[in-house]
Protein backbone atom coordinates (compact mmCIF):
# COMPACT_ATOMS: atom_id res chain seq x y z
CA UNK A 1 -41.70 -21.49 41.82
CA UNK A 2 -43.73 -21.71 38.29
CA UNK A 3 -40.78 -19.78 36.92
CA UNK A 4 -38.15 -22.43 38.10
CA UNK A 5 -40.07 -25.23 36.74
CA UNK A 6 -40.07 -23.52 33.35
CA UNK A 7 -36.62 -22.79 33.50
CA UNK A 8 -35.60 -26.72 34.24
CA UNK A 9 -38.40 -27.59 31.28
CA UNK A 10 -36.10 -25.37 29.26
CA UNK A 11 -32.58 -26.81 30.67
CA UNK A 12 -34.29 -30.17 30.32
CA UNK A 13 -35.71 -29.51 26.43
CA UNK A 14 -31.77 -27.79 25.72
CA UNK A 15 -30.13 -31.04 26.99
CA UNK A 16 -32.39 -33.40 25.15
CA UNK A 17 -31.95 -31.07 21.71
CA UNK A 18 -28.14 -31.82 22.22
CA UNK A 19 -28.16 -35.33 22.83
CA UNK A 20 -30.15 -36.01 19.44
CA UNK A 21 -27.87 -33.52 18.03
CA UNK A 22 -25.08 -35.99 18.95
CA UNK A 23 -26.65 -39.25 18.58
CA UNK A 24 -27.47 -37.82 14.78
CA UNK A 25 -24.14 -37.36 14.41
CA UNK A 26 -23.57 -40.80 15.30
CA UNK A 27 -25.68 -42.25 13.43
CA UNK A 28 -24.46 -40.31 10.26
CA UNK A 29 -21.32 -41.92 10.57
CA UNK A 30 -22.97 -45.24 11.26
CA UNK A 31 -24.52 -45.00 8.08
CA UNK A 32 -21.86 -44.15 6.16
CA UNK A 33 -20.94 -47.75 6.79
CA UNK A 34 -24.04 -49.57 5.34
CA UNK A 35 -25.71 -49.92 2.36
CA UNK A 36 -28.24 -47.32 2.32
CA UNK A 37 -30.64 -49.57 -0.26
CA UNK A 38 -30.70 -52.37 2.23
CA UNK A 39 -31.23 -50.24 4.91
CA UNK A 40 -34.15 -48.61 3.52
CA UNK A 41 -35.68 -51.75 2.82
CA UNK A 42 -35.48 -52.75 6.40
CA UNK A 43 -37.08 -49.71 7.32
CA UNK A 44 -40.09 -50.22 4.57
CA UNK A 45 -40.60 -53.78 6.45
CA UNK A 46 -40.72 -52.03 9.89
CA UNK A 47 -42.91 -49.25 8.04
CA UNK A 48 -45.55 -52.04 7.01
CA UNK A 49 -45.64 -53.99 10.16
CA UNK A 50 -46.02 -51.29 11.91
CA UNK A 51 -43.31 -51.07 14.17
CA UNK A 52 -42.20 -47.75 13.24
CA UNK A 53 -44.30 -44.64 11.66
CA UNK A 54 -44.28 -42.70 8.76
CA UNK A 55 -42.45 -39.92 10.36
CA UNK A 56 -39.85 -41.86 11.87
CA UNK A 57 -39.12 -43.48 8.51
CA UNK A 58 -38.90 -40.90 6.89
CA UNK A 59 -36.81 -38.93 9.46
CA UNK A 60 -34.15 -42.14 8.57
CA UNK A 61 -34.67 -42.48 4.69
CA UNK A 62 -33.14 -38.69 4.89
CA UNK A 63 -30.39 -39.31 6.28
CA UNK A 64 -29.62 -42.61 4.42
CA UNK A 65 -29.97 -40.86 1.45
C-alpha cells in the first residue's frame, strides 16, 4: 500500500513538474509582449509590500530579463 502511495506522490510530483513546464512556457511568450523594465518595477512594488518573496521575484526578473 506504502508503495502505491509513493508511486501516485511521484505521478502527482511528474504532472505538477509538467504543468509549470508549460505554464513557463506561457508565460515566456507573455512576456515577450511587455516591457520587461515596467514589469520589473511592478514586481519591486509587490517585493516591498510584501506580497510576493524574494524567491518568487527573482524566479520572474529571470525570465523578464
Amino acid at each position: 500500500m506504502q508503495e502505491q502511495v509513493s508511486i501516485a506522490n511521484i505521478d502527482l510530483f511528474d504532472v505538477e513538474n509538467q504543468r509549470e513546464a508549460q505554464e513557463g512556457q506561457k508565460a515566456h511568450q507573455e512576456i515577450k509582449d511587455v516591457n520587461p523594465v515596467m514589469e520589473i518595477r511592478k514586481f519591486i512594488e509587490l517585493l516591498g509590500e510584501g506580497i510576493i518573496t524574494q524567491e518568487k521575484f527573482d524566479k520572474k526578473k529571470s525570465q523578464l530579463l
